[in-house]
N, C-alpha and C. Protein backbone atom coordinates (compact mmCIF):
# COMPACT_ATOMS: atom_id res chain seq x y z
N UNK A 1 -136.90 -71.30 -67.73
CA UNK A 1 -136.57 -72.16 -68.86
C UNK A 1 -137.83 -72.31 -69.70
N UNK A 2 -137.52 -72.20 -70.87
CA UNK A 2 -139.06 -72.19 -72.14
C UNK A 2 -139.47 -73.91 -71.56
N UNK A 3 -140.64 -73.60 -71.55
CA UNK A 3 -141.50 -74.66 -71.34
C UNK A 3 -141.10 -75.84 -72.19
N UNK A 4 -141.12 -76.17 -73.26
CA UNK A 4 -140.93 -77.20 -74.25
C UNK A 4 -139.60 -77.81 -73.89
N UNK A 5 -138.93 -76.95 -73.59
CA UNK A 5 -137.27 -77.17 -73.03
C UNK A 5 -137.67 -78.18 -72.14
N UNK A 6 -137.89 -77.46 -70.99
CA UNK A 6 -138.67 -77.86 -69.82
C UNK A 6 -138.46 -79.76 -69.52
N UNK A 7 -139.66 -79.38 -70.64
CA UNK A 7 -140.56 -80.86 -70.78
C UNK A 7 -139.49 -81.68 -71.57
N UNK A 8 -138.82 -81.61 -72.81
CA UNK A 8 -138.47 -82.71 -73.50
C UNK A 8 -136.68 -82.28 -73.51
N UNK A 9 -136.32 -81.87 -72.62
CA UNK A 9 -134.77 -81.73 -72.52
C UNK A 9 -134.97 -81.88 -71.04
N UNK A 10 -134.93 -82.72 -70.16
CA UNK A 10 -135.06 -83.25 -68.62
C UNK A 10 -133.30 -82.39 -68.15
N UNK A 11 -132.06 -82.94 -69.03
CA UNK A 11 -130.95 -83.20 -68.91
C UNK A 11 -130.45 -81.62 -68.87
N UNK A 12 -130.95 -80.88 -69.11
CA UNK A 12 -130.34 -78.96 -69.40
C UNK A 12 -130.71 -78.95 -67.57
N UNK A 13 -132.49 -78.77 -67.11
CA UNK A 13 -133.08 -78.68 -65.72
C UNK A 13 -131.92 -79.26 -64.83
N UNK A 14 -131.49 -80.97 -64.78
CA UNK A 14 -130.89 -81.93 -63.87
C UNK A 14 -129.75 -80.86 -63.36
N UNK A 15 -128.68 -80.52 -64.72
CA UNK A 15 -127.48 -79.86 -64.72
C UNK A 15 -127.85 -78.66 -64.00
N UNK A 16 -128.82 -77.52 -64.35
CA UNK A 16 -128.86 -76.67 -63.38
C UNK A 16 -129.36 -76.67 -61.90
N UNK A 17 -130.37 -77.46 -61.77
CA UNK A 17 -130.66 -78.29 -60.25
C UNK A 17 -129.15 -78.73 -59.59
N UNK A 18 -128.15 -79.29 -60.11
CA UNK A 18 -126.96 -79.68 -60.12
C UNK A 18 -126.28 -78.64 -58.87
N UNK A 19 -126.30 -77.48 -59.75
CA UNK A 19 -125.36 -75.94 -59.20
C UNK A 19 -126.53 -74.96 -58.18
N UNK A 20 -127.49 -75.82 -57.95
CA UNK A 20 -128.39 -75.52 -56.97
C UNK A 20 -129.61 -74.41 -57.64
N UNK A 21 -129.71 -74.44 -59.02
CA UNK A 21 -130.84 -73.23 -59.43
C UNK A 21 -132.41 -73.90 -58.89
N UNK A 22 -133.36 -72.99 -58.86
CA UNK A 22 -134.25 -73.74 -59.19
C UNK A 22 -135.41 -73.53 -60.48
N UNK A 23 -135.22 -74.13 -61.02
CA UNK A 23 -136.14 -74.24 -62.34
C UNK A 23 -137.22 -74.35 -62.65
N UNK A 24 -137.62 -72.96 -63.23
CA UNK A 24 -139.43 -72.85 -63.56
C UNK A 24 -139.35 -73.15 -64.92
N UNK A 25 -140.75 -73.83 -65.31
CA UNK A 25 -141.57 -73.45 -66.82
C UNK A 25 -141.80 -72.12 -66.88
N UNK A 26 -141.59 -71.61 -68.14
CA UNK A 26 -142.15 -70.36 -69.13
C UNK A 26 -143.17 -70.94 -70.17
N UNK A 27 -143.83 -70.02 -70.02
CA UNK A 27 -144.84 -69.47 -69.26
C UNK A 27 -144.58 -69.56 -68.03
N UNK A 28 -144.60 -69.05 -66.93
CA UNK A 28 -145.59 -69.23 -65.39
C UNK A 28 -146.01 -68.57 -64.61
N UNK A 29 -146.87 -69.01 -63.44
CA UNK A 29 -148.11 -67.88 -63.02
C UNK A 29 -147.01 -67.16 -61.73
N UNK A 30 -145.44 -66.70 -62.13
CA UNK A 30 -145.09 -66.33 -60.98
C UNK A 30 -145.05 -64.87 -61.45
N UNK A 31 -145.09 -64.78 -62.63
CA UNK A 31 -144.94 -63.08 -63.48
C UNK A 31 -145.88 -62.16 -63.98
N UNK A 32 -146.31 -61.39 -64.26
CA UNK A 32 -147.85 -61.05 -65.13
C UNK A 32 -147.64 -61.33 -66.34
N UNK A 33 -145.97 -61.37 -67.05
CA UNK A 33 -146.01 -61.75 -68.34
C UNK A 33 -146.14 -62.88 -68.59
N UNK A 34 -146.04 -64.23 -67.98
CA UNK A 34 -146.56 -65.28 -67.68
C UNK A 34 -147.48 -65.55 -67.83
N UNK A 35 -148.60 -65.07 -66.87
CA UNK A 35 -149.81 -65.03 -66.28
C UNK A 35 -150.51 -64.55 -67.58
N UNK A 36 -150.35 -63.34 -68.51
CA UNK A 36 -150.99 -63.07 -69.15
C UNK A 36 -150.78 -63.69 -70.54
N UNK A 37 -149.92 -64.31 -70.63
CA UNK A 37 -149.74 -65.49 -71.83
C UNK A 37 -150.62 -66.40 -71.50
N UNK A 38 -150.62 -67.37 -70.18
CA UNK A 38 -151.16 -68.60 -69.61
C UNK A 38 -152.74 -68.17 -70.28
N UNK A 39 -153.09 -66.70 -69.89
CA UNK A 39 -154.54 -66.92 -69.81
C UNK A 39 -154.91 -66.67 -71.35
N UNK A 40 -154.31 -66.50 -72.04
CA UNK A 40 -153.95 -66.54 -73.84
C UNK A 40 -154.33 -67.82 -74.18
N UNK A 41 -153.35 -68.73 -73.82
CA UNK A 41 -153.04 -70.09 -74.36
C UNK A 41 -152.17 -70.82 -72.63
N UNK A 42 -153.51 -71.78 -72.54
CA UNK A 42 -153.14 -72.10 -70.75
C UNK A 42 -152.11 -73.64 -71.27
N UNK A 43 -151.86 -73.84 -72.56
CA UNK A 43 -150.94 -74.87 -73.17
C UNK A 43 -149.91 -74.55 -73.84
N UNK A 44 -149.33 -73.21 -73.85
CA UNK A 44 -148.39 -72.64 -74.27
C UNK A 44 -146.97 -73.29 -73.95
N UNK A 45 -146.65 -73.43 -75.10
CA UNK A 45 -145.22 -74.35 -74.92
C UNK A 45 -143.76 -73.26 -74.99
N UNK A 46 -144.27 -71.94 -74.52
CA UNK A 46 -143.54 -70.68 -74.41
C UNK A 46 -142.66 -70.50 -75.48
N UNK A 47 -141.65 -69.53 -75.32
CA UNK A 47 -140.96 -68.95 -75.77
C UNK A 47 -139.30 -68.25 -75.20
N UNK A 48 -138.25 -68.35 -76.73
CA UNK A 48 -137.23 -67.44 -75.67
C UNK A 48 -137.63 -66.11 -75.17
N UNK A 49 -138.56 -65.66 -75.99
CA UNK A 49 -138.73 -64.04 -75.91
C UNK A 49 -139.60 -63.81 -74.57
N UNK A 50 -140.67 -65.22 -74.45
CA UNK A 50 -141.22 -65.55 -73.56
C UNK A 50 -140.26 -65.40 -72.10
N UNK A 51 -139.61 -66.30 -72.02
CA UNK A 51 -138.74 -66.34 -70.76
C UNK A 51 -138.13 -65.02 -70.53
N UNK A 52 -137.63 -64.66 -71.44
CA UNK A 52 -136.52 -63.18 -70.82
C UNK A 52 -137.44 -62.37 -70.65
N UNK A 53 -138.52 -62.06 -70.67
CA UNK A 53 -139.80 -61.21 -70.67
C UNK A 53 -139.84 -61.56 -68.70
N UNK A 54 -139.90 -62.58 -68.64
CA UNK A 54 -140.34 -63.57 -67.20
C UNK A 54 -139.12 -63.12 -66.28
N UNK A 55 -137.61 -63.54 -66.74
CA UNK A 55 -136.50 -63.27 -66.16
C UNK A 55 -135.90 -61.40 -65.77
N UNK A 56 -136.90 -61.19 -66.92
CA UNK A 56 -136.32 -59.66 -66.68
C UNK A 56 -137.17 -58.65 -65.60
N UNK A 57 -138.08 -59.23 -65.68
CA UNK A 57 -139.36 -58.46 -64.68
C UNK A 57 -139.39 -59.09 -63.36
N UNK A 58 -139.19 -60.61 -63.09
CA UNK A 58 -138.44 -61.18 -61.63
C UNK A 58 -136.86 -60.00 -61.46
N UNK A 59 -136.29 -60.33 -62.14
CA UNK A 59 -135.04 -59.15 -61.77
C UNK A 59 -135.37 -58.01 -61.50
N UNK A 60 -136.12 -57.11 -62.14
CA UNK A 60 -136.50 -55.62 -62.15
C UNK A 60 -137.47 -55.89 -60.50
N UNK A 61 -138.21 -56.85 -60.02
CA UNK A 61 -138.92 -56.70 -58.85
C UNK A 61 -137.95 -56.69 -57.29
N UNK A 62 -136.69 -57.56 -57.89
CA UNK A 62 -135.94 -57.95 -56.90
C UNK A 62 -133.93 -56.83 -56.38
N UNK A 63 -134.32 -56.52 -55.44
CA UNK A 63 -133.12 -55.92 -54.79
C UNK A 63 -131.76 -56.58 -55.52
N UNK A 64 -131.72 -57.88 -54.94
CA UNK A 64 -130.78 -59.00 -54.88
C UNK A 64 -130.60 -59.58 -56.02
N UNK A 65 -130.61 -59.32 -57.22
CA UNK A 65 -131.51 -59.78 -58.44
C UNK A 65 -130.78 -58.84 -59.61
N UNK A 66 -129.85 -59.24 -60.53
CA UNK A 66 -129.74 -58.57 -62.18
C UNK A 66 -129.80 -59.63 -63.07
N UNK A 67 -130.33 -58.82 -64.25
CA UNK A 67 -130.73 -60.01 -65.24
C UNK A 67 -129.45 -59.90 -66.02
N UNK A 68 -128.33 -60.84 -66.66
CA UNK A 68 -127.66 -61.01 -67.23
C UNK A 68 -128.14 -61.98 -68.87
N UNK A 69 -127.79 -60.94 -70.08
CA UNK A 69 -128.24 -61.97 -71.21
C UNK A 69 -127.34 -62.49 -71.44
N UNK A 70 -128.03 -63.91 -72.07
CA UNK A 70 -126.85 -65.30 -72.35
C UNK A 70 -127.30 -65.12 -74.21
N UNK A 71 -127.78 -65.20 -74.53
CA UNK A 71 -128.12 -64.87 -75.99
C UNK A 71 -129.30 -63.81 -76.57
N UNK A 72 -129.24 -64.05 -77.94
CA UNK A 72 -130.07 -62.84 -78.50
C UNK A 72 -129.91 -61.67 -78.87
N UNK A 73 -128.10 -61.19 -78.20
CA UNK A 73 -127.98 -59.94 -78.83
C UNK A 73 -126.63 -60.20 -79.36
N UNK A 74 -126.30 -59.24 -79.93
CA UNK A 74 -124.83 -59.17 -81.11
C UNK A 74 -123.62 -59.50 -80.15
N UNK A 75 -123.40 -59.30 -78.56
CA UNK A 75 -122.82 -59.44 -78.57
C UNK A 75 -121.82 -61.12 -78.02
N UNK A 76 -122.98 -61.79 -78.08
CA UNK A 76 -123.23 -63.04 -77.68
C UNK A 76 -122.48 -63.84 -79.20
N UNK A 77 -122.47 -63.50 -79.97
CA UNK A 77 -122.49 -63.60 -81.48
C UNK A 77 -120.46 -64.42 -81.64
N UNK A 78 -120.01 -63.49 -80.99
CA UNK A 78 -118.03 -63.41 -80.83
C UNK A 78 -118.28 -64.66 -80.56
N UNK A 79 -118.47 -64.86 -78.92
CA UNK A 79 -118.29 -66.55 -78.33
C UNK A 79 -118.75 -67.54 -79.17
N UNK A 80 -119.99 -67.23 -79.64
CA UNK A 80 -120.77 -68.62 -80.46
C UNK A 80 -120.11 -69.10 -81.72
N UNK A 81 -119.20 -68.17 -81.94
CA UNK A 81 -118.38 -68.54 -83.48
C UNK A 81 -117.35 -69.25 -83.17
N UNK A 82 -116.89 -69.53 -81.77
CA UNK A 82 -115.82 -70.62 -81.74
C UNK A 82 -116.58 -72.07 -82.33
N UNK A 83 -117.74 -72.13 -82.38
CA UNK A 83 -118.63 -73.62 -82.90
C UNK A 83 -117.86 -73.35 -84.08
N UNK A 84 -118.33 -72.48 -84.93
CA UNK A 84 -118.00 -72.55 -86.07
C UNK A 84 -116.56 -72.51 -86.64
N UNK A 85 -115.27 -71.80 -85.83
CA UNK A 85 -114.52 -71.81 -85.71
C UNK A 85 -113.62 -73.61 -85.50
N UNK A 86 -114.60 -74.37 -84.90
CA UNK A 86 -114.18 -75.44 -84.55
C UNK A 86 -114.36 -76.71 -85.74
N UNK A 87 -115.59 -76.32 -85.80
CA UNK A 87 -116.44 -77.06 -87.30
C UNK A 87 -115.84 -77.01 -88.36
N UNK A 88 -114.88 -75.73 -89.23
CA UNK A 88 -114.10 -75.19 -90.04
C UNK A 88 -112.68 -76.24 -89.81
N UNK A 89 -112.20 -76.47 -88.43
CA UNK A 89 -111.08 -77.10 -88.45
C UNK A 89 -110.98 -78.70 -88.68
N UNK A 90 -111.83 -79.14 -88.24
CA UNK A 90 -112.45 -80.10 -88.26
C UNK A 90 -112.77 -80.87 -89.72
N UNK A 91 -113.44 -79.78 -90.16
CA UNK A 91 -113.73 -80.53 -91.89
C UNK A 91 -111.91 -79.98 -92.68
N UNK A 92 -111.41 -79.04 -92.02
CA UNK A 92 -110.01 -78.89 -92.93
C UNK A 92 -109.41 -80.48 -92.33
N UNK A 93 -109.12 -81.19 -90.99
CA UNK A 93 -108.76 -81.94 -90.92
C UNK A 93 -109.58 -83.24 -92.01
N UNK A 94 -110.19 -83.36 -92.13
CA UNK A 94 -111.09 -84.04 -92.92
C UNK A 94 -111.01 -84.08 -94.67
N UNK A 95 -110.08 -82.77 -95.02
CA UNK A 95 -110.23 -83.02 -95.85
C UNK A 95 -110.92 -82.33 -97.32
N UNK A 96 -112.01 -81.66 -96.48
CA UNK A 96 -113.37 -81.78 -96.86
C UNK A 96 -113.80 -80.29 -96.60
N UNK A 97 -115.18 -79.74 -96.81
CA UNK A 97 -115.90 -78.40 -96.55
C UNK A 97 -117.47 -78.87 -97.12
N UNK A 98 -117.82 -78.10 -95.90
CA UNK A 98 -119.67 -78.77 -96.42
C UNK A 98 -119.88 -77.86 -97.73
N UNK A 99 -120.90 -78.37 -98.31
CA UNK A 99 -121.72 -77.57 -99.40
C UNK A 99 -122.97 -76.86 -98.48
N UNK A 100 -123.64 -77.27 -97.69
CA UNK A 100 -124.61 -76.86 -96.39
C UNK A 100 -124.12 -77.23 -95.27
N UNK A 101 -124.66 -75.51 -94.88
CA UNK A 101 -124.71 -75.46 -93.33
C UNK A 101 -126.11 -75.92 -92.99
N UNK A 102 -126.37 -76.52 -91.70
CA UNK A 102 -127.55 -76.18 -91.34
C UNK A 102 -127.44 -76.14 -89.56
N UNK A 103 -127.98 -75.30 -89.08
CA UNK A 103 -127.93 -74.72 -87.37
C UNK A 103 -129.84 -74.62 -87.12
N UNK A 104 -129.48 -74.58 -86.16
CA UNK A 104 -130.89 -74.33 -85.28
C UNK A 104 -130.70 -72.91 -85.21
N UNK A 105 -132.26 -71.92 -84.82
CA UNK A 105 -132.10 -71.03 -84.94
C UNK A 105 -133.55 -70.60 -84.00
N UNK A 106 -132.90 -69.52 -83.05
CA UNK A 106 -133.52 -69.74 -81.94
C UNK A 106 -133.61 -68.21 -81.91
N UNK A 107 -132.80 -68.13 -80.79
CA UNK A 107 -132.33 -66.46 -80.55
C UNK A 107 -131.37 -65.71 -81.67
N UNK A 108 -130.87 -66.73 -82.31
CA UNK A 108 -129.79 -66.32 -83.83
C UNK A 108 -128.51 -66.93 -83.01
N UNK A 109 -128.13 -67.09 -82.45
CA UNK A 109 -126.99 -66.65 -81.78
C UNK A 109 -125.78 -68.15 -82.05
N UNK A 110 -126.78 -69.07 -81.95
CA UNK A 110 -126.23 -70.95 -82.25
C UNK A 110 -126.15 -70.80 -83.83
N UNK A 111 -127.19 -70.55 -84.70
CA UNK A 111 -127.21 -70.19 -86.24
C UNK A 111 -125.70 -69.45 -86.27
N UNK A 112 -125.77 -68.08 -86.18
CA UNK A 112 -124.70 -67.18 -86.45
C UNK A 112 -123.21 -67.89 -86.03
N UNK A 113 -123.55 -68.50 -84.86
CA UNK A 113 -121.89 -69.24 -84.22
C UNK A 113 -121.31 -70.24 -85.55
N UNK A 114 -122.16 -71.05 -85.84
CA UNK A 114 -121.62 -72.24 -87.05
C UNK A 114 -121.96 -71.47 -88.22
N UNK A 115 -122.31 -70.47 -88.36
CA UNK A 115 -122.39 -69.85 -89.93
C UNK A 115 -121.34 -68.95 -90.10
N UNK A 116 -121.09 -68.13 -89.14
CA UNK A 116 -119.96 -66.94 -89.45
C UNK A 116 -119.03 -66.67 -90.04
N UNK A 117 -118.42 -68.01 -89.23
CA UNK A 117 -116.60 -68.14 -89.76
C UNK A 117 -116.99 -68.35 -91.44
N UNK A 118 -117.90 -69.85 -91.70
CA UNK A 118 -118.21 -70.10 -92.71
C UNK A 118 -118.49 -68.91 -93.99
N UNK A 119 -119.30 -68.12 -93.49
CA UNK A 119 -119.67 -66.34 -94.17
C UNK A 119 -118.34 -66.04 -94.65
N UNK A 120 -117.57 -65.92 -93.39
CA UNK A 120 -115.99 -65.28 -93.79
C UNK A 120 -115.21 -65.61 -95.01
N UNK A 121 -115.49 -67.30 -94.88
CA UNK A 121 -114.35 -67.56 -96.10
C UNK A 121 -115.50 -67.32 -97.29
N UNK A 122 -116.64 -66.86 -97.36
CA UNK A 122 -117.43 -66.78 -98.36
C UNK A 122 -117.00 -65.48 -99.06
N UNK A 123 -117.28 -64.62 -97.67
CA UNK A 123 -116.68 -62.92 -98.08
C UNK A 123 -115.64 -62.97 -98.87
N UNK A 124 -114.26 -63.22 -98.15
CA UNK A 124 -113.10 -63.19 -98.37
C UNK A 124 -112.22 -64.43 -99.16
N UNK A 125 -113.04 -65.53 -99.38
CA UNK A 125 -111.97 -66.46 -100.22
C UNK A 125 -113.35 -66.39 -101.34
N UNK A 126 -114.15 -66.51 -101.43
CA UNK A 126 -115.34 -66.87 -102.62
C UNK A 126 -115.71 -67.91 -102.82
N UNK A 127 -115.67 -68.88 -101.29
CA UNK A 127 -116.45 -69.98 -100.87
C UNK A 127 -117.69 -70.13 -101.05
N UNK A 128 -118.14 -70.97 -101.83
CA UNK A 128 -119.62 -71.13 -101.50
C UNK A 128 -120.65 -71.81 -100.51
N UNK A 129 -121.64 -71.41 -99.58
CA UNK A 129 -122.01 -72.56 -99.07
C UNK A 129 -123.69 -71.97 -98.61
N UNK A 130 -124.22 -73.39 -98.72
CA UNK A 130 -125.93 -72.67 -98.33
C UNK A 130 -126.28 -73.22 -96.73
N UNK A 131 -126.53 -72.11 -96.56
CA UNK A 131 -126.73 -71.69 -95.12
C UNK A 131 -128.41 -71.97 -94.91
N UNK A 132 -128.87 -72.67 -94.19
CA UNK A 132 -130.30 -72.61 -93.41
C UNK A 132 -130.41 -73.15 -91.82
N UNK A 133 -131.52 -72.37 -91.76
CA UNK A 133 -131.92 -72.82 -90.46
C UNK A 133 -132.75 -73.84 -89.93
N UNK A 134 -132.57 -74.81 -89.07
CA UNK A 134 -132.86 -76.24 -89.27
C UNK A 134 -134.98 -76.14 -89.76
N UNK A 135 -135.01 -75.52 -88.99
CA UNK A 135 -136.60 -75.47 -89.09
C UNK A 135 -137.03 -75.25 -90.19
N UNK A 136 -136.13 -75.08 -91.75
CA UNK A 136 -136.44 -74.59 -92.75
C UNK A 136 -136.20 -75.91 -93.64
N UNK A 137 -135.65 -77.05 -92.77
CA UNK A 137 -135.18 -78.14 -93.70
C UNK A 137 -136.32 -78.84 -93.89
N UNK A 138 -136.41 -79.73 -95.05
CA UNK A 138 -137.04 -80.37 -95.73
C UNK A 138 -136.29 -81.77 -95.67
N UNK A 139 -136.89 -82.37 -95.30
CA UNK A 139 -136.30 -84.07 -95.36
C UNK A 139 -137.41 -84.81 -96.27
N UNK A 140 -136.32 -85.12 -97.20
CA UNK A 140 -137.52 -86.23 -98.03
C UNK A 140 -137.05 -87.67 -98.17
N UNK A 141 -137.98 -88.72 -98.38
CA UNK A 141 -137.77 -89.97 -98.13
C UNK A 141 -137.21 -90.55 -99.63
């Protein structure tokens, strides 16, 4: 689990402790890709690219062991659009349709889920709507 996760999301760790995992920080000194980040930056608040780097080379060492991806590639993309799929019904019950999207944007995969459908009726009806990624927002007082 990316380090920052780690630390300020307690409640993601509890749930998988829950189903019996056990849960490392990324960075950590159990990998060389770890190890050779740590000795980079020994305060590294990691990374996703970080972790699957960590998860994939524990798998590749281990018999008993395949790495399965949960995000980051296209095809992760289908499932994550039921958000958006849901979000769409939601504001039709409402009434309503945002003028902005805005998603977190990580691996792409949470972004793309609440943007997609949205894209669609852009493509195909000539909806308008501005799309960003939260880290790009600007909050002013």
């Amino acid at each position: 689990m990316v380090k920052l996760s780690f630390e300020h999301k307690p409640y993601r760790k509890i749930m998988m402790n829950t189903w019996g995992a056990k849960v490392i920080p990324s960075p950590s000194n159990q990998t060389e890709a770890g190890r050779k980040i740590l000795a980079q930056d020994p305060n590294s608040p990691g990374s996703l690219g970080i972790a699957i780097s960590e998860a994939v080379e524990m798998a590749a060492q281990r018999e008993d062991t395949k790495y399965a991806l949960g995000s980051v590639l296209n095809h992760v993309l289908l499932h994550q659009t039921i958000i958006g799929l849901e979000a769409m019904k939601q504001m039709e019950k409402a009434g309503d349709m945002p003028d902005v999207i805005i998603a977190p944007f990580g691996g792409g995969s949470n972004f793309a889920g609440i943007t997609f459908p949205f894209l669609r009726l852009n493509l195909e009806e000539g909806k308008k709507f501005a799309v960003l990624p939260a880290s790009q927002l600007l909050v002013l007082n």
